[in-house]
Protein backbone atom coordinates (compact mmCIF):
# COMPACT_ATOMS: atom_id res chain seq x y z
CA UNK A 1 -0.42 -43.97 -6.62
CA UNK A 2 2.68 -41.43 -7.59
CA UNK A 3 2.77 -40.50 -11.25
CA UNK A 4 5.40 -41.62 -13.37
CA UNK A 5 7.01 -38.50 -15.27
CA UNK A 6 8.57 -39.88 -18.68
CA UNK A 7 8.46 -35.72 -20.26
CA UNK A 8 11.95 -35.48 -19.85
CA UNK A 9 15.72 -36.78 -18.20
CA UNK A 10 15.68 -33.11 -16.76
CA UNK A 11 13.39 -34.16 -14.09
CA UNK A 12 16.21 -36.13 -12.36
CA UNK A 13 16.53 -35.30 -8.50
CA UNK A 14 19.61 -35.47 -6.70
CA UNK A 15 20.00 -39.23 -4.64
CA UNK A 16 19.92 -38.67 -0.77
CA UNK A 17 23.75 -39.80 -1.80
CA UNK A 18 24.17 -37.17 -3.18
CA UNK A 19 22.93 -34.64 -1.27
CA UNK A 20 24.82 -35.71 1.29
CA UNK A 21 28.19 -35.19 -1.09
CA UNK A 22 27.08 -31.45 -1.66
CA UNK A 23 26.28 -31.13 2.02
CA UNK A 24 29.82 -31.33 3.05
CA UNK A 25 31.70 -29.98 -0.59
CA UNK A 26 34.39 -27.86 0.54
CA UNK A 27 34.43 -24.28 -1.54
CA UNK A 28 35.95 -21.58 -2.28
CA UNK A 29 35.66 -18.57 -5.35
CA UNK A 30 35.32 -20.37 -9.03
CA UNK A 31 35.68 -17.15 -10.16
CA UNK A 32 39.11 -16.68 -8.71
CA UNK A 33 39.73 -20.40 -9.63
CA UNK A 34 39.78 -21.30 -6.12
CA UNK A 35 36.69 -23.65 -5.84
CA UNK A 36 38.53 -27.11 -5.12
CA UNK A 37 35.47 -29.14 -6.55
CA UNK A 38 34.73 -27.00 -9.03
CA UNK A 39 38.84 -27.55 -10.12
CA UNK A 40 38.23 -31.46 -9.30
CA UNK A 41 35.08 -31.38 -11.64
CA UNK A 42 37.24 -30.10 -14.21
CA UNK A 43 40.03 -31.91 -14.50
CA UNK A 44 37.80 -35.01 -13.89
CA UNK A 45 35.77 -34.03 -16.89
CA UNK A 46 38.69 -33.32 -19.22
CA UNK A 47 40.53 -36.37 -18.54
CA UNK A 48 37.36 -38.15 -19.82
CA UNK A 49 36.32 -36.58 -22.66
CA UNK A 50 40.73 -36.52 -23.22
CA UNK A 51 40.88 -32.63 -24.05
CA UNK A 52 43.59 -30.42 -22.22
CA UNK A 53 41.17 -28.46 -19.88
CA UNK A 54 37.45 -28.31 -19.16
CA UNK A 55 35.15 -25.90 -17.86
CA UNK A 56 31.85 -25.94 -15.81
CA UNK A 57 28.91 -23.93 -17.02
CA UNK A 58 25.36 -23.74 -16.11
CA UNK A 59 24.14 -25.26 -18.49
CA UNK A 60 24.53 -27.00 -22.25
CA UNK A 61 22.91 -24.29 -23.60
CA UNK A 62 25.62 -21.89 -22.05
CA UNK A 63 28.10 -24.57 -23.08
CA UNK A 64 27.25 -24.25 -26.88
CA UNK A 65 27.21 -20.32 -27.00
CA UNK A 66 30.18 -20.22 -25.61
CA UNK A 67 31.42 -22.33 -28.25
CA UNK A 68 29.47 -20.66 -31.06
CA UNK A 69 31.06 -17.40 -29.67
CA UNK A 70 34.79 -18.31 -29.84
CA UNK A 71 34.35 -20.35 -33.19
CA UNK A 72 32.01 -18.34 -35.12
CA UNK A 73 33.08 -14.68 -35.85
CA UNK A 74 29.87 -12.16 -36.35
CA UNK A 75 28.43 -12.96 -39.34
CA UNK A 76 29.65 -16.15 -40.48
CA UNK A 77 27.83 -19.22 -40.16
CA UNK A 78 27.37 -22.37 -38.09
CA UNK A 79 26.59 -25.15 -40.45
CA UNK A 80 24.03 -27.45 -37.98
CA UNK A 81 21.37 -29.74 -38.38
CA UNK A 82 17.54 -29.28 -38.99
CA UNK A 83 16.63 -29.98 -36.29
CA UNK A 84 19.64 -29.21 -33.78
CA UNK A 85 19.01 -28.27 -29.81
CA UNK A 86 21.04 -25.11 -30.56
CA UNK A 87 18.74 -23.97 -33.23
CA UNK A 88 15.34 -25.38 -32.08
CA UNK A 89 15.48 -24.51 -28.27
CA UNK A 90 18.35 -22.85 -27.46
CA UNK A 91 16.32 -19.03 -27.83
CA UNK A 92 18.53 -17.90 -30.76
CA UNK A 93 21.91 -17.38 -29.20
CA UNK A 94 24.04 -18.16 -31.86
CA UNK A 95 22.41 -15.13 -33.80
CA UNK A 96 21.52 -13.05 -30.63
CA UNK A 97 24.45 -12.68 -28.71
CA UNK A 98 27.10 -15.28 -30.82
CA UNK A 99 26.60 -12.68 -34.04
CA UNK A 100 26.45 -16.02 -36.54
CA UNK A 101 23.96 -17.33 -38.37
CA UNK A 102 22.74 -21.11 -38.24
CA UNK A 103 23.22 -22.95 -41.57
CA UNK A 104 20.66 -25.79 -41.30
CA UNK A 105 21.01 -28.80 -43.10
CA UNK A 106 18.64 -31.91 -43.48
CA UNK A 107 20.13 -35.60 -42.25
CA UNK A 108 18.73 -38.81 -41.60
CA UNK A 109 18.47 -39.33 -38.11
CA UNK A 110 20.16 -36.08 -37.22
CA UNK A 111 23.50 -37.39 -39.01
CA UNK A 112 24.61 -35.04 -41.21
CA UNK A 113 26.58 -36.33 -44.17
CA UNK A 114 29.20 -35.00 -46.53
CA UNK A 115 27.19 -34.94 -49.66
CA UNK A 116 24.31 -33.33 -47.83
CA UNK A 117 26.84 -30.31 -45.97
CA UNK A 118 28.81 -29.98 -49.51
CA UNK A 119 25.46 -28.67 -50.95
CA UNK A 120 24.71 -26.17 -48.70
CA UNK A 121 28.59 -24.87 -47.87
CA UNK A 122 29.00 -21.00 -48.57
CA UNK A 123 32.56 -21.45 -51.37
CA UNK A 124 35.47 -19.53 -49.98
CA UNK A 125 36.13 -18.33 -53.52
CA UNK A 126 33.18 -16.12 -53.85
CA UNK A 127 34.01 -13.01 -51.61
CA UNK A 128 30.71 -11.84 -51.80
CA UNK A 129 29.18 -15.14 -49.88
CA UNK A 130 28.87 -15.43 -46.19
CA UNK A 131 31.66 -17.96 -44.71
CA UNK A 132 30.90 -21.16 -43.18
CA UNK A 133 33.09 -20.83 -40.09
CA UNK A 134 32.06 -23.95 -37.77
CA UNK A 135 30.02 -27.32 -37.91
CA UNK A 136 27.88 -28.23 -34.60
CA UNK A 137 27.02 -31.53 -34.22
CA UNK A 138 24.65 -33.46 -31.87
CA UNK A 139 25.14 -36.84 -30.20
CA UNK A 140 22.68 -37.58 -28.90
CA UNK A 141 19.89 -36.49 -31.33
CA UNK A 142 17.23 -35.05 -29.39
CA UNK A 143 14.80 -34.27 -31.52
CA UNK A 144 15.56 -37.44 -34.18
CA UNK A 145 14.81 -39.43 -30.95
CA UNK A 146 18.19 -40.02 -28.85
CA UNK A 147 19.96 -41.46 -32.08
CA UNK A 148 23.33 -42.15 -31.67
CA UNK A 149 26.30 -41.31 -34.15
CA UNK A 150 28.73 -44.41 -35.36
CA UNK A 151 32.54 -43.72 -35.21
CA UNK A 152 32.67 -43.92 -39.49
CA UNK A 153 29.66 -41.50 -39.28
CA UNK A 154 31.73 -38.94 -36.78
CA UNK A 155 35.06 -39.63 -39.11
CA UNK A 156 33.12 -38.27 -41.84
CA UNK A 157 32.11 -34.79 -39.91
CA UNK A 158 35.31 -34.47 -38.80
CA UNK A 159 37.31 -35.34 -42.19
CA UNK A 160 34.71 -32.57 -43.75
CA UNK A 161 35.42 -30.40 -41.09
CA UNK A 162 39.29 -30.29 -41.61
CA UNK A 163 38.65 -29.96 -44.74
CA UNK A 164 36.37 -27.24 -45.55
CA UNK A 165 38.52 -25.44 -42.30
CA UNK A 166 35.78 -25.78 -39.93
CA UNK A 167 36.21 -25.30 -36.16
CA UNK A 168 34.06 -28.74 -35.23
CA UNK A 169 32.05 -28.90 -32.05
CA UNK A 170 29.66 -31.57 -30.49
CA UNK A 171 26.66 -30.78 -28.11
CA UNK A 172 26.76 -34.21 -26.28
CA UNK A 173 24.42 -33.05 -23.94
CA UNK A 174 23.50 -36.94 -23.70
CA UNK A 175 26.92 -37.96 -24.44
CA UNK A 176 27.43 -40.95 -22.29
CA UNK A 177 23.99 -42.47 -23.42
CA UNK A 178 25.71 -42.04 -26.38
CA UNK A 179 28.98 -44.16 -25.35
CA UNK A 180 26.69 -46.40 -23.90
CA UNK A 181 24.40 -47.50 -26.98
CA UNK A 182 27.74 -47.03 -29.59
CA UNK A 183 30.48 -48.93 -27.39
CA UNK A 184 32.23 -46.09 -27.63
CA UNK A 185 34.02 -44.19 -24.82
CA UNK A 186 33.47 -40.59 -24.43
CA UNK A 187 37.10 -39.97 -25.33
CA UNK A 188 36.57 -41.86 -28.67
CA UNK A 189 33.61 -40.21 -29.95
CA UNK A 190 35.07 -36.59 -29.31
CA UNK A 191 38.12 -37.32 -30.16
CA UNK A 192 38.00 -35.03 -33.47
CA UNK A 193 36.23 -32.26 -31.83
CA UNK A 194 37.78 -28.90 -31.04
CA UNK A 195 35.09 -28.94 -28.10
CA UNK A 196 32.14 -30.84 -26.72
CA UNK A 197 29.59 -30.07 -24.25
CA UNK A 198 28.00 -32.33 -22.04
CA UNK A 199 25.47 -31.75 -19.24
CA UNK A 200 25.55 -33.57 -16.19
CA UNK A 201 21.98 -32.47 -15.26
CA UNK A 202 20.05 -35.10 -16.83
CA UNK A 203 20.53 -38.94 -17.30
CA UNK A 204 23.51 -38.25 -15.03
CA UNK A 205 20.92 -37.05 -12.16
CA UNK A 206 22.77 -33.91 -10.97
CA UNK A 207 20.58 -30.35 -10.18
CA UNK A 208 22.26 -28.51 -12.63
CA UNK A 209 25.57 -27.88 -14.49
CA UNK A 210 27.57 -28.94 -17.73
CA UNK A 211 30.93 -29.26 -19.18
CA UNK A 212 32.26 -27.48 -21.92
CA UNK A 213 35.95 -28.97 -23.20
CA UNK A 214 38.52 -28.46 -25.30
CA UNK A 215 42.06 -27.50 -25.75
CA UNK A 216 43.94 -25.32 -22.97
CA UNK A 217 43.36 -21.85 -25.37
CA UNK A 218 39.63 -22.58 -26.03
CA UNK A 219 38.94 -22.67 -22.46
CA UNK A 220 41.15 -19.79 -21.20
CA UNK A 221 38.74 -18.09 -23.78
CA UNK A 222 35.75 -19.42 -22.91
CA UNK A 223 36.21 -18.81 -18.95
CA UNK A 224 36.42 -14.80 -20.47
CA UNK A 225 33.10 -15.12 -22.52
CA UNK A 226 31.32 -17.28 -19.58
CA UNK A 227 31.89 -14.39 -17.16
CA UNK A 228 30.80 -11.62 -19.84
CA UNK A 229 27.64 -13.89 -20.41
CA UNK A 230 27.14 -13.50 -16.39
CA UNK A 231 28.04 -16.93 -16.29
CA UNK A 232 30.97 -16.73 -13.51
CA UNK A 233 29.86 -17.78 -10.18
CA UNK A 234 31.21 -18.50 -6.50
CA UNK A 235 31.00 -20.77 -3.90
CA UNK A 236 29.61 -23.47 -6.67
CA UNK A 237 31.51 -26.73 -4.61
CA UNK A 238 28.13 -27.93 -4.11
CA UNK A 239 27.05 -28.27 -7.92
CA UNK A 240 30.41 -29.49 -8.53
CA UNK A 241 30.28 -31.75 -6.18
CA UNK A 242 27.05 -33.40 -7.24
CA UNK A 243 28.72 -32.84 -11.08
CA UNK A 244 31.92 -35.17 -9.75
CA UNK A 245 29.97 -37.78 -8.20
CA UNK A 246 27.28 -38.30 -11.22
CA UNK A 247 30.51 -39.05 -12.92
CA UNK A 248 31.62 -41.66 -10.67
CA UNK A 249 27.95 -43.12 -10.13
CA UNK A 250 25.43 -42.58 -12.73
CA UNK A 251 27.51 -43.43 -15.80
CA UNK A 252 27.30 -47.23 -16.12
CA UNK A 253 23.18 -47.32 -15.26
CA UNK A 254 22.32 -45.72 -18.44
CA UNK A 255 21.55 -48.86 -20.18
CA UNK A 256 18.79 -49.73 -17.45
CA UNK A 257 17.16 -46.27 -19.26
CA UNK A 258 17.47 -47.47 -22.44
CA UNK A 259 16.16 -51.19 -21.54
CA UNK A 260 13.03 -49.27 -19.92
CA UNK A 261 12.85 -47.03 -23.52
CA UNK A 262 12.33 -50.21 -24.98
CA UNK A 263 9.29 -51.95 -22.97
CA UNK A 264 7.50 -48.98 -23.67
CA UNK A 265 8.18 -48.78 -27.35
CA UNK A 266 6.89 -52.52 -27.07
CA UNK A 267 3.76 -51.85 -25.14
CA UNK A 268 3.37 -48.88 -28.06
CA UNK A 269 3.44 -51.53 -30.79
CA UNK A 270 0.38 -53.35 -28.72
CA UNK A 271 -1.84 -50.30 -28.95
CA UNK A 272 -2.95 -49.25 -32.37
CA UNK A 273 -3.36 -45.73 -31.01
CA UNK A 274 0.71 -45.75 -31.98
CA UNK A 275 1.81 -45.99 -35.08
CA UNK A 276 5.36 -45.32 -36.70
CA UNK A 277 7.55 -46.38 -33.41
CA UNK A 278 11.11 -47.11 -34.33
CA UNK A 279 13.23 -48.78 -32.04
CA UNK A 280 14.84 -46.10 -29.66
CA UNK A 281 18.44 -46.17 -29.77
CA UNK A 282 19.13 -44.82 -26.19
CA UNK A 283 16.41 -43.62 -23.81
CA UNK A 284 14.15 -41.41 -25.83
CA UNK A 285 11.24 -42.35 -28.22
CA UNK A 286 9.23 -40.75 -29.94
CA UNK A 287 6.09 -42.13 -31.19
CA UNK A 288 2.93 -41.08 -33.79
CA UNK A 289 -0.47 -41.14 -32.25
CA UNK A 290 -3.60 -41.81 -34.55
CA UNK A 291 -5.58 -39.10 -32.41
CA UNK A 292 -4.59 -35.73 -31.52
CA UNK A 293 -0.97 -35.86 -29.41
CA UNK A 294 -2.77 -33.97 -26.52
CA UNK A 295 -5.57 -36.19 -26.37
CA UNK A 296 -2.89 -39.04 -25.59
CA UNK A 297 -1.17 -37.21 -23.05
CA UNK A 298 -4.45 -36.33 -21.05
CA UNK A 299 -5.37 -39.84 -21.07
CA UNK A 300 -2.18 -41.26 -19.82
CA UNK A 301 -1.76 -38.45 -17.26
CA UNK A 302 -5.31 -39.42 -15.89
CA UNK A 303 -3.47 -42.81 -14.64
CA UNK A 304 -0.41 -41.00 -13.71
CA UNK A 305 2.09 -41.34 -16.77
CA UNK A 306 3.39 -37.86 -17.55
CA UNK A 307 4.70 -37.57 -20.96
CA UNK A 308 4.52 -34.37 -23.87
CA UNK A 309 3.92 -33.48 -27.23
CA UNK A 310 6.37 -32.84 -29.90
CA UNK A 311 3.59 -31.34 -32.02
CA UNK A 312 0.31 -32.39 -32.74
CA UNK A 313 0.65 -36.17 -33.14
CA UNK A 314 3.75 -36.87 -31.85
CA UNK A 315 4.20 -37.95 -28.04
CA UNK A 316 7.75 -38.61 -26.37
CA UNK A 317 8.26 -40.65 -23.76
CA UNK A 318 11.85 -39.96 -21.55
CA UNK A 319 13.47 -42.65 -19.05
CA UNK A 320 15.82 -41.67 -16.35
CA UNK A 321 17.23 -42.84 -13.03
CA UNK A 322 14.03 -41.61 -11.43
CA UNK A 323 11.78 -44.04 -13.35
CA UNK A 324 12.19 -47.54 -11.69
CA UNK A 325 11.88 -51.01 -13.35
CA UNK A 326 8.36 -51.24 -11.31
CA UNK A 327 7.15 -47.50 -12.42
CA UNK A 328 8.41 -48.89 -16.37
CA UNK A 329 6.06 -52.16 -16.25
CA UNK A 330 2.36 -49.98 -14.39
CA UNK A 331 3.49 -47.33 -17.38
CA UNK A 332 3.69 -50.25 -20.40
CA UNK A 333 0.78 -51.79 -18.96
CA UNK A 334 -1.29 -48.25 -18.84
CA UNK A 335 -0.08 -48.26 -22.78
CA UNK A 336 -1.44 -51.39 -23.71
CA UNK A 337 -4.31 -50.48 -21.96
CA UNK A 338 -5.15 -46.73 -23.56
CA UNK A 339 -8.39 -46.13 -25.29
């Protein structure tokens, strides 16, 4: 019996489809901008999210430094959420190498609204009070459980953000799951953005890799800061490769992972082990346990379900292209089952 590994949409593997696609990627020096995938990936990516220009980076987390780097100057802030990626996981970047400081601000669902960010916003007219240079938001929510942002919701950020003279930027690391749940294209719900990541290592199923986008400037820019953060490599045709054809493939089958989400947030309501499941928006959930979180996972990983703890009685459960419609049904039934 193979185990079923719900920790996390990073797992994904590349298809034997796409292997073959990176097998035979022609290449050439991304540094010198002569990669012809890499270039393909780009322009791809840009003409979908709508922006002028695009660049691939190694990851999201590279993505939003990057970002933080060219919008923030040292020692103003990034106004963020709680419970952001950037702040929570991304290993202090913003502060360590970016020079800002995160501004944190509570938000229902990882939505952060005007009358909450007008609290905590340092006022221009006091010199002696750090400036507010940039507003990061997430879509996405990780760590609010994959919630997904409405367009009056994003109109909001992005009317406070021209206001208050905020460079805007959204980690959409799960940004199609996001266009999926909302009805939203990608183009739509970064349309206001000055720049938006998005990774296209995990619902989209390729090894590694993300795009960072924004206008023709911003990337010249952040092509200069990638290769000072050692982020400029070569013969990459292969990763883009895999990048282009996640984009052409893996789109679309999102909603199967958040249909599976949901038969396990069912199968959680069966077992009073759970408590305090709300319906998952896209393909993460996140679920209370009545006993200690690691007691949960121990028991579900002795019949082969692989999830992890948030904290101590918190377990989240992650679909992805990996997981299959037979793999979803032996996992809900091994929920039901759990005592």
């Amino acid at each position: 019996m193979h185990k079923i590994d719900l920790r996390s949409d990073t797992l994904t593997k590349p298809s034997e489809a796409m292997r073959k696609v990176m097998a035979h990627a022609e290449v050439g020096d991304d540094v010198y901008m002569e990669d012809p995938m890499v270039l393909q990936l780009e322009e791809k990516a840009a003409h979908i999210l709508g922006k002028e220009s695009a660049l691939f980076v190694s990851s999201g987390t590279m993505g939003n430094l990057i970002a933080a780097y060219i919008h923030a100057p040292r020692g103003t802030e990034v106004m963020m959420h709680e419970k952001a990626h950037t702040y929570r996981t991304e290993l202090s970047g913003i502060s360590a190498v970016a020079g800002a400081k995160p501004l944190l601000v509570a938000g229902e669902r990882g939505i952060l609204r005007r009358s909450a960010m007008e609290k905590f916003i340092s006022k221009r007219s006091i010199y002696y009070t750090e400036r507010t240079s940039a507003l990061f938001i997430e879509n996405t929510h990780n760590f609010c459980g994959g919630t997904v942002w409405s367009a009056l919701e994003l109109a909001e950020a992005a009317e406070f953000a021209t206001e208050y003279k905020l460079a805007l930027h959204m980690d959409g690391a799960r940004l199609f799951n996001a266009s999926i749940a909302s009805g939203l294209t990608a183009k739509e719900i970064v349309k206001d953005c000055d720049s938006a990541t998005f990774c296209l290592s995990k619902g989209l199923g390729a090894p590694v890799g993300a795009i960072l986008a924004g206008d023709r400037d911003f990337i010249l820019e952040a092509r200069r800061v990638r290769k000072m953060l050692g982020g400029g490599m070569r013969q990459i045709g292969m990763l883009a490769a895999a990048g282009i054809y996640a984009l052409d493939n893996n789109i679309d089958r999102l909603q199967e992972d958040h249909d599976h989400v949901r038969i396990l947030a069912d199968a959680c309501r069966e077992n009073s082990m759970f408590h305090n499941i709300v319906e998952p928006e896209t393909n993460i959930l996140f679920v209370d346990t009545v006993r200690p979180a690691m007691q949960i996972i121990e028991k579900l990983a002795h019949h082969k379900v692989i999830t992890m703890a948030l904290d101590a009685h918190t377990v989240r459960f992650v679909t992805h292209l990996d997981v299959s419609s037979a793999d979803i049904r032996r996992a809900a039934e091994v929920i039901r089952e759990l005592k």
